[in-house]
PDB file of N, CA and C in Angstrom:
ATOM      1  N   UNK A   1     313.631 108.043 -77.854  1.00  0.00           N
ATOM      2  CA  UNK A   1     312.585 107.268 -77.225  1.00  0.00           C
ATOM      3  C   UNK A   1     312.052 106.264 -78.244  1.00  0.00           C
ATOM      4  N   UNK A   2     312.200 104.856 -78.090  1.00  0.00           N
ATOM      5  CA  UNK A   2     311.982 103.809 -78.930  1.00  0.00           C
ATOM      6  C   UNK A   2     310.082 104.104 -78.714  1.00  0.00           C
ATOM      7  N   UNK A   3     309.573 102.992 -79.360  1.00  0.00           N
ATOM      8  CA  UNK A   3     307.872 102.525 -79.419  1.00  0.00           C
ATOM      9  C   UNK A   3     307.426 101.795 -78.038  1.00  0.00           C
ATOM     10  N   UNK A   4     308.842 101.298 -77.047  1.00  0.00           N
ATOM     11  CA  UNK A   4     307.983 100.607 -76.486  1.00  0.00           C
ATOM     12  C   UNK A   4     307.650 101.452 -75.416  1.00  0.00           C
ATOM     13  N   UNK A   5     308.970 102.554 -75.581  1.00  0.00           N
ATOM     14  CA  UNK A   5     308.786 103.576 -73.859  1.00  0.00           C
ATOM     15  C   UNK A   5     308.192 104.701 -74.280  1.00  0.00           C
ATOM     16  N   UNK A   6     307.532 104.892 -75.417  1.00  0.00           N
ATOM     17  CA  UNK A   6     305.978 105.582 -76.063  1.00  0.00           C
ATOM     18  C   UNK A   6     304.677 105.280 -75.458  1.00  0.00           C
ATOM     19  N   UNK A   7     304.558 103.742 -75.720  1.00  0.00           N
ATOM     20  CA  UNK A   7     303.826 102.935 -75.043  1.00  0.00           C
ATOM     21  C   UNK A   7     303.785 103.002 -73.428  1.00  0.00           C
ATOM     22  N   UNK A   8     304.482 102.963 -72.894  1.00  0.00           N
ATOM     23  CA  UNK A   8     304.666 102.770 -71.855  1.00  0.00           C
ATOM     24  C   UNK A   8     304.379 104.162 -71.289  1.00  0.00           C
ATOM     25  N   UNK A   9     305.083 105.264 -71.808  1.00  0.00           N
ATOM     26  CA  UNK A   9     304.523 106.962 -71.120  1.00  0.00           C
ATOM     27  C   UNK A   9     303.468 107.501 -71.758  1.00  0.00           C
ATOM     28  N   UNK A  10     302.099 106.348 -72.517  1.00  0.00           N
ATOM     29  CA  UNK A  10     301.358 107.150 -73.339  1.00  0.00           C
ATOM     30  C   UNK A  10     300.010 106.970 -72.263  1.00  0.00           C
ATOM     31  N   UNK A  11     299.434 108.415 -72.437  1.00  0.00           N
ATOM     32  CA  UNK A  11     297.784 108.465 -71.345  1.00  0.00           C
ATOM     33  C   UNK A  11     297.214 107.919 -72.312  1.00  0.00           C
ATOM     34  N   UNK A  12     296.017 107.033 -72.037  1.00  0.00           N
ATOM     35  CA  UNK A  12     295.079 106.311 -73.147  1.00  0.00           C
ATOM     36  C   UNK A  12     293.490 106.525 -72.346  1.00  0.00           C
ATOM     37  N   UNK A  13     292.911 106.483 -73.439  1.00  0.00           N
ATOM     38  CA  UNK A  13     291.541 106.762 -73.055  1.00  0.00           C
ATOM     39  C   UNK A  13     290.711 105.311 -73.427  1.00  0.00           C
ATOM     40  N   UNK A  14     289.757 105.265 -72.069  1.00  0.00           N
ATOM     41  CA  UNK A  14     288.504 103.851 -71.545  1.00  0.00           C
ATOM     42  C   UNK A  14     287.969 104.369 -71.777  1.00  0.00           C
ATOM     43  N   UNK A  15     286.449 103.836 -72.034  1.00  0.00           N
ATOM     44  CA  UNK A  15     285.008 103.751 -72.017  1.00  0.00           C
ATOM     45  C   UNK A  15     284.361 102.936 -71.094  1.00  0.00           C
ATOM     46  N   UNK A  16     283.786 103.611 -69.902  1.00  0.00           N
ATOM     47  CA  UNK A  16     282.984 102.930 -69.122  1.00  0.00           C
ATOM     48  C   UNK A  16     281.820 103.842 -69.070  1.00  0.00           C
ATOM     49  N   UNK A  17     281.091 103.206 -69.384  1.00  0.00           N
ATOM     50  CA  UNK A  17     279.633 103.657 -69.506  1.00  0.00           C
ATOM     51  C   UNK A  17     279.056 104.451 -70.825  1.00  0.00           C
ATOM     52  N   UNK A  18     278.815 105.966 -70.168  1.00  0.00           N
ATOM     53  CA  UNK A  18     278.893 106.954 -70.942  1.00  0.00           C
ATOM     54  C   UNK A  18     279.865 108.226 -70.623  1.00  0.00           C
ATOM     55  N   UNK A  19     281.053 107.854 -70.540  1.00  0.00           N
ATOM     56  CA  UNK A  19     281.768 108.716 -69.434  1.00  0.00           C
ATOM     57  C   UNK A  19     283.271 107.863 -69.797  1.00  0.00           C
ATOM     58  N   UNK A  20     284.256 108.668 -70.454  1.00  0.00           N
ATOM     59  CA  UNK A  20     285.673 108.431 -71.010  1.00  0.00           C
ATOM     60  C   UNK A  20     286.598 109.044 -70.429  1.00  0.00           C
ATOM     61  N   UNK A  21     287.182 108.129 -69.064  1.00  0.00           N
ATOM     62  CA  UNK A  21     288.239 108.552 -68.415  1.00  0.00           C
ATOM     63  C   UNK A  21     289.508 108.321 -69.000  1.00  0.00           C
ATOM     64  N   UNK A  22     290.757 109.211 -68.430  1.00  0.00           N
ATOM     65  CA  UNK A  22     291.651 109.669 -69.243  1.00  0.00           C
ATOM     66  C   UNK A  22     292.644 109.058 -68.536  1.00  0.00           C
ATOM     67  N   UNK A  23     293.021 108.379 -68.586  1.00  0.00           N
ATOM     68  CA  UNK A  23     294.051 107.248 -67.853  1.00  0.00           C
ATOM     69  C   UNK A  23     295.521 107.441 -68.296  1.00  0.00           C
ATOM     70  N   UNK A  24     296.536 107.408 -66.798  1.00  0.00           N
ATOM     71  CA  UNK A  24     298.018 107.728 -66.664  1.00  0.00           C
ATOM     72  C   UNK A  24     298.959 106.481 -67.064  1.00  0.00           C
ATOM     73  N   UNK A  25     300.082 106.700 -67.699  1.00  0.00           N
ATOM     74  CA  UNK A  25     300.306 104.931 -67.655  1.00  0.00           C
ATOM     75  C   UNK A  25     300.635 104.464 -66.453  1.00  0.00           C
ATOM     76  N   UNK A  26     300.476 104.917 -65.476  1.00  0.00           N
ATOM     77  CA  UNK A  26     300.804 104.032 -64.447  1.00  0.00           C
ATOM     78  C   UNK A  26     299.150 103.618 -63.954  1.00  0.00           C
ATOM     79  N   UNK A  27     298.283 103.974 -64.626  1.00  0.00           N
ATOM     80  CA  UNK A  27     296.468 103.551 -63.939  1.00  0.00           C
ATOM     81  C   UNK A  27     295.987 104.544 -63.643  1.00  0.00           C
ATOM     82  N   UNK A  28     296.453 105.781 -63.315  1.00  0.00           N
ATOM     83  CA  UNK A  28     295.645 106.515 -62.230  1.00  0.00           C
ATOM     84  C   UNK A  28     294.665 107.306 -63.770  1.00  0.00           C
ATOM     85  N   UNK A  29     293.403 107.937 -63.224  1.00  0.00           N
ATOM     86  CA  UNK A  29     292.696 108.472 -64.300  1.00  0.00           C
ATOM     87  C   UNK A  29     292.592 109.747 -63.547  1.00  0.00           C
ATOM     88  N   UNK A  30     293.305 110.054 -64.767  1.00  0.00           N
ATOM     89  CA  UNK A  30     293.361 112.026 -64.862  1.00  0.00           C
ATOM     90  C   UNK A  30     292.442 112.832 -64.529  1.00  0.00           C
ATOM     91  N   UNK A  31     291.436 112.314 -65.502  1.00  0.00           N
ATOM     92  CA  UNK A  31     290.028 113.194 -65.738  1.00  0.00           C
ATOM     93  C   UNK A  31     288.842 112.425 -66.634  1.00  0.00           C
ATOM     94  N   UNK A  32     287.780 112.590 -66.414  1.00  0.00           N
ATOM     95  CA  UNK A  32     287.120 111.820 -67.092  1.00  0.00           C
ATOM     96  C   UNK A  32     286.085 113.143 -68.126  1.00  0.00           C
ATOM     97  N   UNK A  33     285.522 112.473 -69.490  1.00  0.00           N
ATOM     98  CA  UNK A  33     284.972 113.560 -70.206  1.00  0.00           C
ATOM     99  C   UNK A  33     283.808 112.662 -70.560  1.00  0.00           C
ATOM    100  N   UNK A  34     282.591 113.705 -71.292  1.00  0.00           N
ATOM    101  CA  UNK A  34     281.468 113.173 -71.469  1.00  0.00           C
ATOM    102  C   UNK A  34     281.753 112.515 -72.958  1.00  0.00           C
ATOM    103  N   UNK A  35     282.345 113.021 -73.974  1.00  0.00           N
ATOM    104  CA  UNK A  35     283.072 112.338 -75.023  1.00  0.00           C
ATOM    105  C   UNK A  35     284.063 112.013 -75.551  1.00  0.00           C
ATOM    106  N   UNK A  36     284.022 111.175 -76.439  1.00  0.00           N
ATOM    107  CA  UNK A  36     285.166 110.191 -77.018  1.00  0.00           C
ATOM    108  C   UNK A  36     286.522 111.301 -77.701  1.00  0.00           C
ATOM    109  N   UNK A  37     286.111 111.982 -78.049  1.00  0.00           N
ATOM    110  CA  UNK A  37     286.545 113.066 -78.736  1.00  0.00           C
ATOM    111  C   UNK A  37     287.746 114.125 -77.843  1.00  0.00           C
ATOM    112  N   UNK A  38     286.867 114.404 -77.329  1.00  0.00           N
ATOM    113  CA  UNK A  38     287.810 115.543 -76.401  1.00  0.00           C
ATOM    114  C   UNK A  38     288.769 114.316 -75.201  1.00  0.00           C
ATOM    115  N   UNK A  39     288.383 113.441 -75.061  1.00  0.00           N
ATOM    116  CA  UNK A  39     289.169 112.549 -73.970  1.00  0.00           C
ATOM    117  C   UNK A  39     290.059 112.501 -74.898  1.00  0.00           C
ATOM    118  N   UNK A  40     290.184 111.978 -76.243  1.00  0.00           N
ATOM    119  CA  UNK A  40     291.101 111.595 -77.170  1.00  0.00           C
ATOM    120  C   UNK A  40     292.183 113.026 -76.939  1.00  0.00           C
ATOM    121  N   UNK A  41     291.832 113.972 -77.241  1.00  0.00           N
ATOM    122  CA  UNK A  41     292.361 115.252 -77.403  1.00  0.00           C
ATOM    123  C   UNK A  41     293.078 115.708 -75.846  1.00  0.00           C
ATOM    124  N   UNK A  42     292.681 115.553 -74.987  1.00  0.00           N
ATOM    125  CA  UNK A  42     293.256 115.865 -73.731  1.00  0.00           C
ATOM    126  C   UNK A  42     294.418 114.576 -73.312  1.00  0.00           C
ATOM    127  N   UNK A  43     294.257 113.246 -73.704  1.00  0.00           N
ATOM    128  CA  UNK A  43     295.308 112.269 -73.864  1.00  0.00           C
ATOM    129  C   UNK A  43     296.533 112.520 -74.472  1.00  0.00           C
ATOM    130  N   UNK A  44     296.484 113.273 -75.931  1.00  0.00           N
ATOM    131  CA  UNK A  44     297.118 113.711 -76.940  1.00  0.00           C
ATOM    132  C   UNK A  44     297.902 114.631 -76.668  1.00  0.00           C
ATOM    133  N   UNK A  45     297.288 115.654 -75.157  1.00  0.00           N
ATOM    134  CA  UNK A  45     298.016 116.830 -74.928  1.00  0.00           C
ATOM    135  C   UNK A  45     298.872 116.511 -73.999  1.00  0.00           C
ATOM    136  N   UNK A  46     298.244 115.425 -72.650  1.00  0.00           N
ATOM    137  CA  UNK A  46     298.858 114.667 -71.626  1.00  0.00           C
ATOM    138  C   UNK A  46     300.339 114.408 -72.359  1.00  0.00           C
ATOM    139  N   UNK A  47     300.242 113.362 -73.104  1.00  0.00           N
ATOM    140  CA  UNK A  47     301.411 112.531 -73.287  1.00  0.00           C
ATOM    141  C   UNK A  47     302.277 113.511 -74.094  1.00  0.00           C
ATOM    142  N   UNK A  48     301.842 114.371 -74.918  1.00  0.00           N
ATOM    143  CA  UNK A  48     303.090 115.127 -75.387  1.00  0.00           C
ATOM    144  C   UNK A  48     303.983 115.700 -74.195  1.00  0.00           C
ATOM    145  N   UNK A  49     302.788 116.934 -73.310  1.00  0.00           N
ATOM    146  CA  UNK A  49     303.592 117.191 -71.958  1.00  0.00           C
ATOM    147  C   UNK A  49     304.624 116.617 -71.296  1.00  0.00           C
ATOM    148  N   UNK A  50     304.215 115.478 -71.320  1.00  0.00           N
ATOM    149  CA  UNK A  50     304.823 114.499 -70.064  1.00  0.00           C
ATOM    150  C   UNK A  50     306.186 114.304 -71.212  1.00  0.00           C
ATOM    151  N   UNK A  51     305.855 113.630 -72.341  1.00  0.00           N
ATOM    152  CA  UNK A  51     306.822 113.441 -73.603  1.00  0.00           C
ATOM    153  C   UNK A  51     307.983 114.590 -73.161  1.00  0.00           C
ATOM    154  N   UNK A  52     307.631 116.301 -73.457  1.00  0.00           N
ATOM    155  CA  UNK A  52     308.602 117.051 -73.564  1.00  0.00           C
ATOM    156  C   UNK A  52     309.313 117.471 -72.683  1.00  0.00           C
ATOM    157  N   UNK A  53     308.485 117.099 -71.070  1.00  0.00           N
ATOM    158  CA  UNK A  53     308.842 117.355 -69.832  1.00  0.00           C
ATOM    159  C   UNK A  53     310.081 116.420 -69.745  1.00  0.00           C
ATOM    160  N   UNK A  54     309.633 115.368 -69.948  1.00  0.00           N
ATOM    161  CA  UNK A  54     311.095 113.724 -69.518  1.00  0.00           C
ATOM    162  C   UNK A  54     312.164 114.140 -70.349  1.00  0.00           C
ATOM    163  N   UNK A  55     312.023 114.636 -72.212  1.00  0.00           N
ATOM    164  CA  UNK A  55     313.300 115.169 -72.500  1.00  0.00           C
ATOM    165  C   UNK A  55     314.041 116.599 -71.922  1.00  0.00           C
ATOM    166  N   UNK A  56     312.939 117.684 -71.478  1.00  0.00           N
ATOM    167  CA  UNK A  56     313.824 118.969 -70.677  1.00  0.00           C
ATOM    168  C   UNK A  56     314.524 118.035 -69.539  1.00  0.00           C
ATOM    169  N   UNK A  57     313.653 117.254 -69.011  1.00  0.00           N
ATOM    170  CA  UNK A  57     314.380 116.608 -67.587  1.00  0.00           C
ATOM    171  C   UNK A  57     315.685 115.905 -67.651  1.00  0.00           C
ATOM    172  N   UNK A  58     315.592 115.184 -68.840  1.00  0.00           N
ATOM    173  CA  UNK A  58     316.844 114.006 -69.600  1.00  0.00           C
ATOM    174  C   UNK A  58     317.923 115.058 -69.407  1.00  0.00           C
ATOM    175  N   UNK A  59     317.767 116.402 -70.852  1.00  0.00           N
ATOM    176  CA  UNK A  59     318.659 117.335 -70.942  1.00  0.00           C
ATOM    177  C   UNK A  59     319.267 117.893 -69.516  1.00  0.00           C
ATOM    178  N   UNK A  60     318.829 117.911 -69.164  1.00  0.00           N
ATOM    179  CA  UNK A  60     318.950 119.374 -67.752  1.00  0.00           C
ATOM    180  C   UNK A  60     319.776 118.465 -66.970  1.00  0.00           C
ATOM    181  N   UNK A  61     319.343 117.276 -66.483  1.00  0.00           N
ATOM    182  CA  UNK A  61     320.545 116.136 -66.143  1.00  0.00           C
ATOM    183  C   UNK A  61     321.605 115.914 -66.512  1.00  0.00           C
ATOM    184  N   UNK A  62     321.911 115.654 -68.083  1.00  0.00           N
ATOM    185  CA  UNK A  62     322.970 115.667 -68.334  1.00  0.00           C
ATOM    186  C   UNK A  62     323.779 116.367 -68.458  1.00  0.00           C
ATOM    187  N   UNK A  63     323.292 117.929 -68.185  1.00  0.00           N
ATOM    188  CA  UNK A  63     324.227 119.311 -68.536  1.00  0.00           C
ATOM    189  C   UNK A  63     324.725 119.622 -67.088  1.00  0.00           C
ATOM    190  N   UNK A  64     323.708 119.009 -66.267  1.00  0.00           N
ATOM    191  CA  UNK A  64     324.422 119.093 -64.591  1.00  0.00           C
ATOM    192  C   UNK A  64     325.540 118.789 -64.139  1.00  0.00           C
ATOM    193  N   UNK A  65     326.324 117.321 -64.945  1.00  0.00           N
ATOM    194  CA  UNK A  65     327.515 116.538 -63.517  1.00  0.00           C
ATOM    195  C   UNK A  65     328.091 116.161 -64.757  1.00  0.00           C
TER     196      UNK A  65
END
């Protein structure tokens, strides 16, 4: 996985207001937290998931056909 499709599958965290929603890369927001901190930390956990999920998924494909 190059930097740009990092970028591209990484959850990132906004600030609107007082209230840090946890945003999908495609837009949708996950979850929103009262701080900067733990949004950071639940982003961090998002994108690894999703990260290790797309390579089991990659693998498991190619061992199929």
């Amino acid at each position: 996985m190059n930097n740009s499709d990092n970028e591209e599958s990484s959850y990132h965290v906004e600030q609107c207001d007082n209230v840090f929603p946890v945003v999908s890369p495609s837009g949708m927001t996950i979850m929103k937290c009262r701080d900067r901190h733990s949004a950071d930390h639940y982003a961090l956990l998002l994108t690894e998931a999703y990260r290790l999920g797309y390579r089991a998924g990659f693998r498991a494909g190619k061992h199929s056909g």
